[in-house]
PDB file of N, CA and C in Angstrom:
ATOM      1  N   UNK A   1     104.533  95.593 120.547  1.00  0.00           N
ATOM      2  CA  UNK A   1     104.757  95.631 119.115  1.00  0.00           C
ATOM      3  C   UNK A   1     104.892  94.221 118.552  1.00  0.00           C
ATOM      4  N   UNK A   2     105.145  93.325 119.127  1.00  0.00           N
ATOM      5  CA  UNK A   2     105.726  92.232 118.702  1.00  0.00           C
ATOM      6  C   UNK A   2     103.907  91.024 118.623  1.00  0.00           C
ATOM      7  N   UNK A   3     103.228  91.485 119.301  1.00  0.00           N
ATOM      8  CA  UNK A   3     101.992  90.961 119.415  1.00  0.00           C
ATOM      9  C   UNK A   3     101.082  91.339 118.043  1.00  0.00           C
ATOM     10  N   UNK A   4     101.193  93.054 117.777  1.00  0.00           N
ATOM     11  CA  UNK A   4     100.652  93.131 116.314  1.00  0.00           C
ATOM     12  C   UNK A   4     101.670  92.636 115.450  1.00  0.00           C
ATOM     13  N   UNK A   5     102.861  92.624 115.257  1.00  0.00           N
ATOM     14  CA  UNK A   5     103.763  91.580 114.403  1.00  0.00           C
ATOM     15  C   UNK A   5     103.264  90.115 113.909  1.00  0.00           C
ATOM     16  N   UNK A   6     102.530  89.494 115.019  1.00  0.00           N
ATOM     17  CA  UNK A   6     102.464  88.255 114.880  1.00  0.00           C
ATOM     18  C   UNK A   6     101.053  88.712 114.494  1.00  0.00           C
ATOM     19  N   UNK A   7     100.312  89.190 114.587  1.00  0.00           N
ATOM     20  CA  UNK A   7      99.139  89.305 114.516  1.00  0.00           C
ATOM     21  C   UNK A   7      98.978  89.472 112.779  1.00  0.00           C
ATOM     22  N   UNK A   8      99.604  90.204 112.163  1.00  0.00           N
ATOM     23  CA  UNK A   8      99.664  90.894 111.071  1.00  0.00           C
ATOM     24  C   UNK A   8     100.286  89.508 110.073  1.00  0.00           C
ATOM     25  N   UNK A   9     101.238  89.164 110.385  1.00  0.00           N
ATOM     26  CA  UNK A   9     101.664  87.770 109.906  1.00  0.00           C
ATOM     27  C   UNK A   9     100.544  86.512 109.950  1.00  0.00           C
ATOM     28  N   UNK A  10      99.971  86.198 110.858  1.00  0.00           N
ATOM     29  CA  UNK A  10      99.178  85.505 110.640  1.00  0.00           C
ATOM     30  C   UNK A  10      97.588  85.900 110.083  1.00  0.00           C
ATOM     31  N   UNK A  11      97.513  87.270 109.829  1.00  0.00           N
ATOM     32  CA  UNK A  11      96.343  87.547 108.801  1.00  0.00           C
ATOM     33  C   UNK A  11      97.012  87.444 107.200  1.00  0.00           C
ATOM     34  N   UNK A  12      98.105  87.348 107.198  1.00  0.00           N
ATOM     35  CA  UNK A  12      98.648  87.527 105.875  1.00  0.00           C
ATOM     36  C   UNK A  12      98.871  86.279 105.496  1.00  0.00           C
ATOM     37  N   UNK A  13      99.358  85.244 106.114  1.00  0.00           N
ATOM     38  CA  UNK A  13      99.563  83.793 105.543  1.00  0.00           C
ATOM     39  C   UNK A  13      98.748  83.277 104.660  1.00  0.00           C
ATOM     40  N   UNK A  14      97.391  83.205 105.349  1.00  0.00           N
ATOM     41  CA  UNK A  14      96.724  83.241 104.380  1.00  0.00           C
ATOM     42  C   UNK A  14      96.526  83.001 103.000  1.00  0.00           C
ATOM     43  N   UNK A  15      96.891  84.660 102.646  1.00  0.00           N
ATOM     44  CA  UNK A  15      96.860  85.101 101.221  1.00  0.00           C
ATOM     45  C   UNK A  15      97.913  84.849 100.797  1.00  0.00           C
ATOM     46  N   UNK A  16      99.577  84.455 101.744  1.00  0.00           N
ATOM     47  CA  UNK A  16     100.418  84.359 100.687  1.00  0.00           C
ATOM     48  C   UNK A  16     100.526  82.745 100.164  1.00  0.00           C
ATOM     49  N   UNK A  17      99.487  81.724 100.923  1.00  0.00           N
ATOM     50  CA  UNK A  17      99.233  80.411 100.606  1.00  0.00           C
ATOM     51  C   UNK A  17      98.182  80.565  99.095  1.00  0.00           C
ATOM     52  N   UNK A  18      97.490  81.435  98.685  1.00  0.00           N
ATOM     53  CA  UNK A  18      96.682  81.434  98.004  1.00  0.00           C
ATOM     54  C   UNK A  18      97.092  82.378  96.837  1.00  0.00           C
ATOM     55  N   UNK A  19      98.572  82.643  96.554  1.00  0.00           N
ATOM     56  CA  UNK A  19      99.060  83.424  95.934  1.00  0.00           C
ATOM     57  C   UNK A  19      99.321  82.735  94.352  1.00  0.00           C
ATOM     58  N   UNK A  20      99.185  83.414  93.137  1.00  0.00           N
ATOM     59  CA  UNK A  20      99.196  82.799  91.704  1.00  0.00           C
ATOM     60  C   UNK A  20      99.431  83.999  91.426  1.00  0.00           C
ATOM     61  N   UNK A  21     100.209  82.905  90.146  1.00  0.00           N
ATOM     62  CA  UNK A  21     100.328  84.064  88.885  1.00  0.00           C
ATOM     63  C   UNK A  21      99.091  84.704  88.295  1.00  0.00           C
ATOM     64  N   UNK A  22      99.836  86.033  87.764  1.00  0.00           N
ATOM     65  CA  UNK A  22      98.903  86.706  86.494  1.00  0.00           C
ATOM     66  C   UNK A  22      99.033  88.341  86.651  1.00  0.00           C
ATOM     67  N   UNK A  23      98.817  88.387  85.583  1.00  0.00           N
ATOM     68  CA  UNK A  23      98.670  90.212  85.362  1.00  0.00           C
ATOM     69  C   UNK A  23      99.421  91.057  85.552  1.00  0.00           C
ATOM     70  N   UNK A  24     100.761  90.611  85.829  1.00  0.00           N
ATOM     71  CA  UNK A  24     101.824  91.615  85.890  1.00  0.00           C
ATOM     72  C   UNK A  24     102.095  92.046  87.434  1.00  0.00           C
ATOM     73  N   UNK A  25     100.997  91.299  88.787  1.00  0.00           N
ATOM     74  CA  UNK A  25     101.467  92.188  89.921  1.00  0.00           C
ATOM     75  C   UNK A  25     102.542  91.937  90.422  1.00  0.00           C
ATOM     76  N   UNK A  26     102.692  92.522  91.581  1.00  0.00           N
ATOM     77  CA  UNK A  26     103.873  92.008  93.025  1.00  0.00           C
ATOM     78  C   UNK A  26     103.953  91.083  93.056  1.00  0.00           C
ATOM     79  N   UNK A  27     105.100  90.435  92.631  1.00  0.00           N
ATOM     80  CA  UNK A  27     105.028  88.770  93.047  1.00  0.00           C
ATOM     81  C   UNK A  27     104.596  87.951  92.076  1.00  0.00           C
ATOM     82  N   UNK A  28     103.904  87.048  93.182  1.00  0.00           N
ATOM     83  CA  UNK A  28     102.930  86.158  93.027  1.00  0.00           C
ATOM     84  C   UNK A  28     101.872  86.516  92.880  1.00  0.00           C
ATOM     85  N   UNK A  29     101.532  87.482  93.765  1.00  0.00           N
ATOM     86  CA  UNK A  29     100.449  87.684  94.579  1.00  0.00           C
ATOM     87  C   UNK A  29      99.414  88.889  93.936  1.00  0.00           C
ATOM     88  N   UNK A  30      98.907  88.762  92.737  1.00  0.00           N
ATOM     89  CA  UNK A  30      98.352  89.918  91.945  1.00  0.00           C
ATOM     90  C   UNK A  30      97.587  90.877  92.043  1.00  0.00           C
ATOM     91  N   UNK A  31      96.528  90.297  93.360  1.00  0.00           N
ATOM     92  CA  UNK A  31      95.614  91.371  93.485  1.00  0.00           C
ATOM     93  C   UNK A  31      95.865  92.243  94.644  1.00  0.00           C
ATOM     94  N   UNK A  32      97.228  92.104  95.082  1.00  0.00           N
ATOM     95  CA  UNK A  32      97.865  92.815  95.883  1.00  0.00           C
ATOM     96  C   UNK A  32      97.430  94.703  96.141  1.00  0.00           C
ATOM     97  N   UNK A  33      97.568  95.095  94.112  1.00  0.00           N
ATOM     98  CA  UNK A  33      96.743  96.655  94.289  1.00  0.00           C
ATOM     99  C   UNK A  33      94.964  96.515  94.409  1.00  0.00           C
ATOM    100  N   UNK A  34      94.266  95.678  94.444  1.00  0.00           N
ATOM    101  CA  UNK A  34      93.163  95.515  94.783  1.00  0.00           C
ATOM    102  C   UNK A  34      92.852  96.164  96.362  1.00  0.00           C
ATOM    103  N   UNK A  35      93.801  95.058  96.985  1.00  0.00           N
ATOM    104  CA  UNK A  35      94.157  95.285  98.594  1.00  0.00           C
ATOM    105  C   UNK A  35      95.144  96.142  99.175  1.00  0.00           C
ATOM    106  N   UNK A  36      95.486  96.885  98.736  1.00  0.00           N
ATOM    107  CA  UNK A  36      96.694  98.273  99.179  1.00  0.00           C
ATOM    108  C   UNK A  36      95.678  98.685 100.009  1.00  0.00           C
ATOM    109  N   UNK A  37      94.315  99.876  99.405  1.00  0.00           N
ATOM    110  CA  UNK A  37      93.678 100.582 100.353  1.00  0.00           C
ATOM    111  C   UNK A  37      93.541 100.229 101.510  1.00  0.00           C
ATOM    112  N   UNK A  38      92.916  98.701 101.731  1.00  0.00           N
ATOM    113  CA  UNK A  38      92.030  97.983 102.888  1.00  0.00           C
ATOM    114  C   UNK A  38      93.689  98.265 103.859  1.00  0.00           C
ATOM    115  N   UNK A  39      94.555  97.609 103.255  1.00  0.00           N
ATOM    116  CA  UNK A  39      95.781  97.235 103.931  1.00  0.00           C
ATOM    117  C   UNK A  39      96.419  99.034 104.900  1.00  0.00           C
ATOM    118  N   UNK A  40      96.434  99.764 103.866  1.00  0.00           N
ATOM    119  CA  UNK A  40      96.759 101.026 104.196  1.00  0.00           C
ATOM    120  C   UNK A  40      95.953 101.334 105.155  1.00  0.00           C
ATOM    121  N   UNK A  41      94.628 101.219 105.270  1.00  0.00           N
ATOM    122  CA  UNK A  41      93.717 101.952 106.209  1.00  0.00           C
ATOM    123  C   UNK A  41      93.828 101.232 107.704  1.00  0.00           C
ATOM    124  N   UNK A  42      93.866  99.614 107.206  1.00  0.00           N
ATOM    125  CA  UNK A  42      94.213  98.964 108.569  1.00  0.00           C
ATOM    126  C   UNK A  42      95.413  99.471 109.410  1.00  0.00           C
ATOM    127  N   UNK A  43      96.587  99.667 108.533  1.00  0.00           N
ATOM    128  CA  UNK A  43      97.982 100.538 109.134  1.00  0.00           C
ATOM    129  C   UNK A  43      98.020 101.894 109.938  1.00  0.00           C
ATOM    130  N   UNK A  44      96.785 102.362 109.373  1.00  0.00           N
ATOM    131  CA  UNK A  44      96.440 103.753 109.974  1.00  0.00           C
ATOM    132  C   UNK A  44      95.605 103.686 110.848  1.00  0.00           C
ATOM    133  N   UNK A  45      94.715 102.850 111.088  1.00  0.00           N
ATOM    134  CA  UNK A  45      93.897 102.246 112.241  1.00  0.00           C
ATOM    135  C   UNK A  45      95.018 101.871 113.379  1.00  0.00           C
ATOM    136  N   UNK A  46      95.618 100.660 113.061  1.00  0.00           N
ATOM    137  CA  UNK A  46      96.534  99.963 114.104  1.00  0.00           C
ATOM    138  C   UNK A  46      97.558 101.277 114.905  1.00  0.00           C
ATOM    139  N   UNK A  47      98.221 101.943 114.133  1.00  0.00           N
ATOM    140  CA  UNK A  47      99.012 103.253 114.250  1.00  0.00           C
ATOM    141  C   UNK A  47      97.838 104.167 115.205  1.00  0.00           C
ATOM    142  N   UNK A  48      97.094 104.211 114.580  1.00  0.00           N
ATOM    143  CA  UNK A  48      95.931 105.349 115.408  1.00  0.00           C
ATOM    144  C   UNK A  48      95.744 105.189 117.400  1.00  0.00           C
ATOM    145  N   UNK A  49      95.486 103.310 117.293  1.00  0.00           N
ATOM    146  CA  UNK A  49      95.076 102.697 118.453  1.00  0.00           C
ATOM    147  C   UNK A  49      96.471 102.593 119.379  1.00  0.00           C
ATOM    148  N   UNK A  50      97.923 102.423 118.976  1.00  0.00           N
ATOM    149  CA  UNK A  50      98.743 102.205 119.553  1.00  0.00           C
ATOM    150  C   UNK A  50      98.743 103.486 119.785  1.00  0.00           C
ATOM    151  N   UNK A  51      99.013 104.537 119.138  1.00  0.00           N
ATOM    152  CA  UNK A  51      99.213 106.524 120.003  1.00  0.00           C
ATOM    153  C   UNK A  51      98.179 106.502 121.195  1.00  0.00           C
ATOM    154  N   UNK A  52      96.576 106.063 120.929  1.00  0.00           N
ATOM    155  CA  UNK A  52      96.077 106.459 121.629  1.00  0.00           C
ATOM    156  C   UNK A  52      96.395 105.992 123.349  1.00  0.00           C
ATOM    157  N   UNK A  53      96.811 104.767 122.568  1.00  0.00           N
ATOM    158  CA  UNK A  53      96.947 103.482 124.172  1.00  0.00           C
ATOM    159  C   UNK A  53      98.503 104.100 124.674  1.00  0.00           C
ATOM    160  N   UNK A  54      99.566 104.815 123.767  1.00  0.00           N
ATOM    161  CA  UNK A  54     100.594 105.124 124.547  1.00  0.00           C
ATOM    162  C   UNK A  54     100.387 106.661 125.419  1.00  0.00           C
ATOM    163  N   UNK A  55      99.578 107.463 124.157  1.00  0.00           N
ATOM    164  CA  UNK A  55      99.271 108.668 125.345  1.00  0.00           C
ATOM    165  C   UNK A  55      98.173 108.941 126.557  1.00  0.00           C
ATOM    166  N   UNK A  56      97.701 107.722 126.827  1.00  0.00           N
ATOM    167  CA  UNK A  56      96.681 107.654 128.126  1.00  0.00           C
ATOM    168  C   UNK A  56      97.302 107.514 129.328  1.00  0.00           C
TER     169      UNK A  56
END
């Protein structure tokens, strides 16, 4: 768990280096509801691959 932790953190730095105002979002970081889906689906991916790898 601690490997996708870091993993997930360092895909996110990133964007929170490239974060600005505007439009009322989360934060800084505005186009945050742009990226929910992508983000959500990756969560359900990552979740998907860890069940599979714990029930083998």
């Amino acid at each position: 768990m601690s490997k996708f932790l870091i993993l997930t953190l360092s895909l996110l730095t990133p964007t929170l280096a490239f974060a600005h105002e505007g439009h009322g979002g989360v934060g800084l970081f505005h186009h945050f509801m742009n990226m929910a889906p992508a983000l959500a689906l990756l969560v359900v991916i990552a979740a998907g691959i860890m069940w599979v790898k714990k029930h083998k």
